[in-house]
Protein backbone atom coordinates (compact mmCIF):
# COMPACT_ATOMS: atom_id res chain seq x y z
CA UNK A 1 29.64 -151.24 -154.03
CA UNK A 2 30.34 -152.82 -150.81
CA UNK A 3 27.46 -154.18 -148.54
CA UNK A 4 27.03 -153.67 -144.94
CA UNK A 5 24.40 -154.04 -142.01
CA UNK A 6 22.33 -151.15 -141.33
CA UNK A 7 19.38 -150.70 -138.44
CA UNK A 8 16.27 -149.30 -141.17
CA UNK A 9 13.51 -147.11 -139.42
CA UNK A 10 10.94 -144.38 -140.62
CA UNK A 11 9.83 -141.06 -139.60
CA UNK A 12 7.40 -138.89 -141.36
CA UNK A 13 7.08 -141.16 -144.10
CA UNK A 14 11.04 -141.03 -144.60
CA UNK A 15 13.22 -143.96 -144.51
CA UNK A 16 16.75 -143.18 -142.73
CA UNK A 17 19.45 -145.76 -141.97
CA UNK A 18 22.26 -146.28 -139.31
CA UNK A 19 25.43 -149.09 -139.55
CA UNK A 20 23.95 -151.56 -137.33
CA UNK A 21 27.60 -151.38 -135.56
CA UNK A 22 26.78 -148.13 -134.20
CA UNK A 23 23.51 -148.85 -132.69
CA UNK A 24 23.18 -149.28 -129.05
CA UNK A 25 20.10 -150.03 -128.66
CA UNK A 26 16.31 -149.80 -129.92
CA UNK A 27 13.48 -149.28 -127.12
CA UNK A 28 10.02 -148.08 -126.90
CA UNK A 29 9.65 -144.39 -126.49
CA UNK A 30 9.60 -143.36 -122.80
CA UNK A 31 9.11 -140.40 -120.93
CA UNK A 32 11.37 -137.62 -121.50
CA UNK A 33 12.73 -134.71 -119.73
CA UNK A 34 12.26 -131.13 -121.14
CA UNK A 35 15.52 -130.29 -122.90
CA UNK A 36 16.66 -126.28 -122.90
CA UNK A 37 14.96 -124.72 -125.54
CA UNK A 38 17.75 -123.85 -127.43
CA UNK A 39 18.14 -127.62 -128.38
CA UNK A 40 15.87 -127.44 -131.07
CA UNK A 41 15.66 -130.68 -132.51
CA UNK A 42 16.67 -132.22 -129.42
CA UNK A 43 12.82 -133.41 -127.79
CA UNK A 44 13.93 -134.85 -124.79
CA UNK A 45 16.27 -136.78 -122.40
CA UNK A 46 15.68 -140.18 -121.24
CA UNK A 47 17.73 -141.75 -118.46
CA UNK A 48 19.17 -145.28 -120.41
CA UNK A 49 20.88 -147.60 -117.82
CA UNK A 50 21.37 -144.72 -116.03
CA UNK A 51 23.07 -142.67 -118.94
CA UNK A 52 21.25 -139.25 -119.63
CA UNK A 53 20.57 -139.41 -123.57
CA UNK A 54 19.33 -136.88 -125.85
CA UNK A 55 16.61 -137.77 -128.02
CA UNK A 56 16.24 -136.15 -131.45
CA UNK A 57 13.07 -135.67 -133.34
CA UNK A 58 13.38 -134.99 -136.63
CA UNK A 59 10.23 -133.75 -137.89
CA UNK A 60 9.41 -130.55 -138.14
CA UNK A 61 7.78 -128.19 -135.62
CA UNK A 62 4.55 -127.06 -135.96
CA UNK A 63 3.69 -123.87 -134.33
CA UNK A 64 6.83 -124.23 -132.10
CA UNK A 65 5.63 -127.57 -131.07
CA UNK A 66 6.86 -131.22 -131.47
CA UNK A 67 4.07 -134.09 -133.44
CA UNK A 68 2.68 -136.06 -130.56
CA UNK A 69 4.49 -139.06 -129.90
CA UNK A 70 2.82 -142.38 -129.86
CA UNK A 71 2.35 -145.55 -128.00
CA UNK A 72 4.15 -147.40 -131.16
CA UNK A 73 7.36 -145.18 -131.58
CA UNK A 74 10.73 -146.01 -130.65
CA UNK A 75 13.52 -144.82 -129.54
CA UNK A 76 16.96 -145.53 -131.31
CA UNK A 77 20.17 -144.90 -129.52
CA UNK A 78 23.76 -144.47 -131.16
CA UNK A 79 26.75 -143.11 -129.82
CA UNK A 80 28.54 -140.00 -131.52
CA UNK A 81 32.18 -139.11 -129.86
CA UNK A 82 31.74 -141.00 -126.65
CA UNK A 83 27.92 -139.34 -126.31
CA UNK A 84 25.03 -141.66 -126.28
CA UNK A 85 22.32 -140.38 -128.54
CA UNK A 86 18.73 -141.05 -129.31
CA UNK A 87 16.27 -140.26 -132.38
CA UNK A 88 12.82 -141.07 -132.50
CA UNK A 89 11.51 -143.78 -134.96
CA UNK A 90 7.68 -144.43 -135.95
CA UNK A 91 8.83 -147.68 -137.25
CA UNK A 92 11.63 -149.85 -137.11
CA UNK A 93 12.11 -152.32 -140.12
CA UNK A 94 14.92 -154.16 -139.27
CA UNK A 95 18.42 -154.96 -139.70
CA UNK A 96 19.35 -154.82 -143.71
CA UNK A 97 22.09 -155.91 -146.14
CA UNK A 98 22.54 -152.20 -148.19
CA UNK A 99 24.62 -151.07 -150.58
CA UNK A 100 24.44 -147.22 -150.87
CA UNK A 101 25.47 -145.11 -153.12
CA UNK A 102 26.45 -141.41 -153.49
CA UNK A 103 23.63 -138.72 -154.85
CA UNK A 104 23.96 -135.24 -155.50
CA UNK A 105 20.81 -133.19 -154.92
CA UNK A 106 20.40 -129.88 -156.00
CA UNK A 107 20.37 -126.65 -153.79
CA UNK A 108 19.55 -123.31 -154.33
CA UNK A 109 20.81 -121.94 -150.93
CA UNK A 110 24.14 -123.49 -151.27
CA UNK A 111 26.07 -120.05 -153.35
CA UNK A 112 25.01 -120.19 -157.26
CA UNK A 113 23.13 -123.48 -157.51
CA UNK A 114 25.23 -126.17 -155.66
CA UNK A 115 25.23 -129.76 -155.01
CA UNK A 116 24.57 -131.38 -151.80
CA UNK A 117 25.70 -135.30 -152.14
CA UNK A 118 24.07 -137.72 -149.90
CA UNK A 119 24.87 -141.43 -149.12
CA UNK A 120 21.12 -143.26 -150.38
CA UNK A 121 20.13 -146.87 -151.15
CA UNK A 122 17.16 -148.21 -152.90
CA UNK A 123 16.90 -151.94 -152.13
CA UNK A 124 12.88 -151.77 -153.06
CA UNK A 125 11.95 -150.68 -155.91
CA UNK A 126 8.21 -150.28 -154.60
CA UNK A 127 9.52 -149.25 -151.29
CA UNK A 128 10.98 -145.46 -151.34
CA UNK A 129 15.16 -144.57 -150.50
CA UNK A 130 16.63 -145.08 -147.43
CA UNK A 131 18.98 -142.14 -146.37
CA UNK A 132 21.78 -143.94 -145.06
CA UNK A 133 23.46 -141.30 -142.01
CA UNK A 134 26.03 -142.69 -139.41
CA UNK A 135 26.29 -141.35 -135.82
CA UNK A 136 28.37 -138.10 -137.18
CA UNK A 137 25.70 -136.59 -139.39
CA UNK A 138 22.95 -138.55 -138.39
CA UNK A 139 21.46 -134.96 -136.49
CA UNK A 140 22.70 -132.80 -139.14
CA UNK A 141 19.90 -132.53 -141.03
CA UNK A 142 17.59 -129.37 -141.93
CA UNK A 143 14.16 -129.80 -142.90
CA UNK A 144 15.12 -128.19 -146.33
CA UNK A 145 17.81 -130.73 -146.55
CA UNK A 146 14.79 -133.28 -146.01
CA UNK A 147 12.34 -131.96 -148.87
CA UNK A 148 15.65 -131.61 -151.31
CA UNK A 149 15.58 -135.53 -151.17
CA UNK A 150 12.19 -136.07 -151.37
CA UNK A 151 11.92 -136.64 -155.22
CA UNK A 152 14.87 -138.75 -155.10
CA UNK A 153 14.22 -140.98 -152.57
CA UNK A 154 10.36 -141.42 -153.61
CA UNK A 155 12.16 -142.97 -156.93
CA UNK A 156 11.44 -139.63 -158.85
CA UNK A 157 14.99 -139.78 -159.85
């Protein structure tokens, strides 16, 4: 397995990673502009250095409507195909040496009872997963995509 760098954050008690490579750059949350509402996972657009960037959120809705943001999240910006990128973070842990591996998690949806495989590493074992992403499929994720992982990345593996 080879190590790398990654930029470690939560969200709704989930831990998700980026290759610290990619990320631009970690800020406090800020005021955002409303978004179309077709961009549903997209919550807002900050201006960054004068660079319109669309901020992800990637919990789910709640009766159409985003969790409150608060005073303590951040912002973390990545650029995907020349676009610069944001998703929100509740916390930030740092910059960590990983070594991820490949997991297959099971999914009904997927035909007759396929596998989804997802990059994951688990450098606590009192801490849960991190779902390593990287700029391509770091928005590609559905809410039943999330819950799928749950057991694994809580260490119910």
């Amino acid at each position: 397995m080879d190590t790398e760098f990654y930029l470690v954050f939560s969200l709704d008690k989930r831990r998700y990673a980026l290759p610290a490579s990619d990320v631009v750059r970690v800020s406090l949350a800020a005021e955002l502009t409303d978004p179309p509402a077709e961009l549903r996972t997209v919550r807002g657009v900050p201006n960054v250095g004068g660079e319109a960037a669309p901020v992800a959120d990637l919990r789910p809705r709640r009766d159409a409507l985003f969790p409150e943001m608060k005073l303590s999240d951040r912002f973390v910006f990545f650029r995907d195909k020349g676009i610069l990128w944001g998703v929100i973070a509740e916390k930030v842990e740092g910059v960590m040496a990983l070594s991820p591996a490949l997991f297959s998690a099971e999914s009904g949806e997927k035909g007759s009872g396929g596998a989804e495989t997802f990059e994951m590493a688990f450098p606590d074992p009192e801490k849960p997963g991190i779902l390593v992403r990287n700029p391509e499929n770091m928005l590609l994720l559905t809410e039943e995509e999330l819950v799928l992982l749950d057991p694994i990345l809580s260490g119910e593996r």
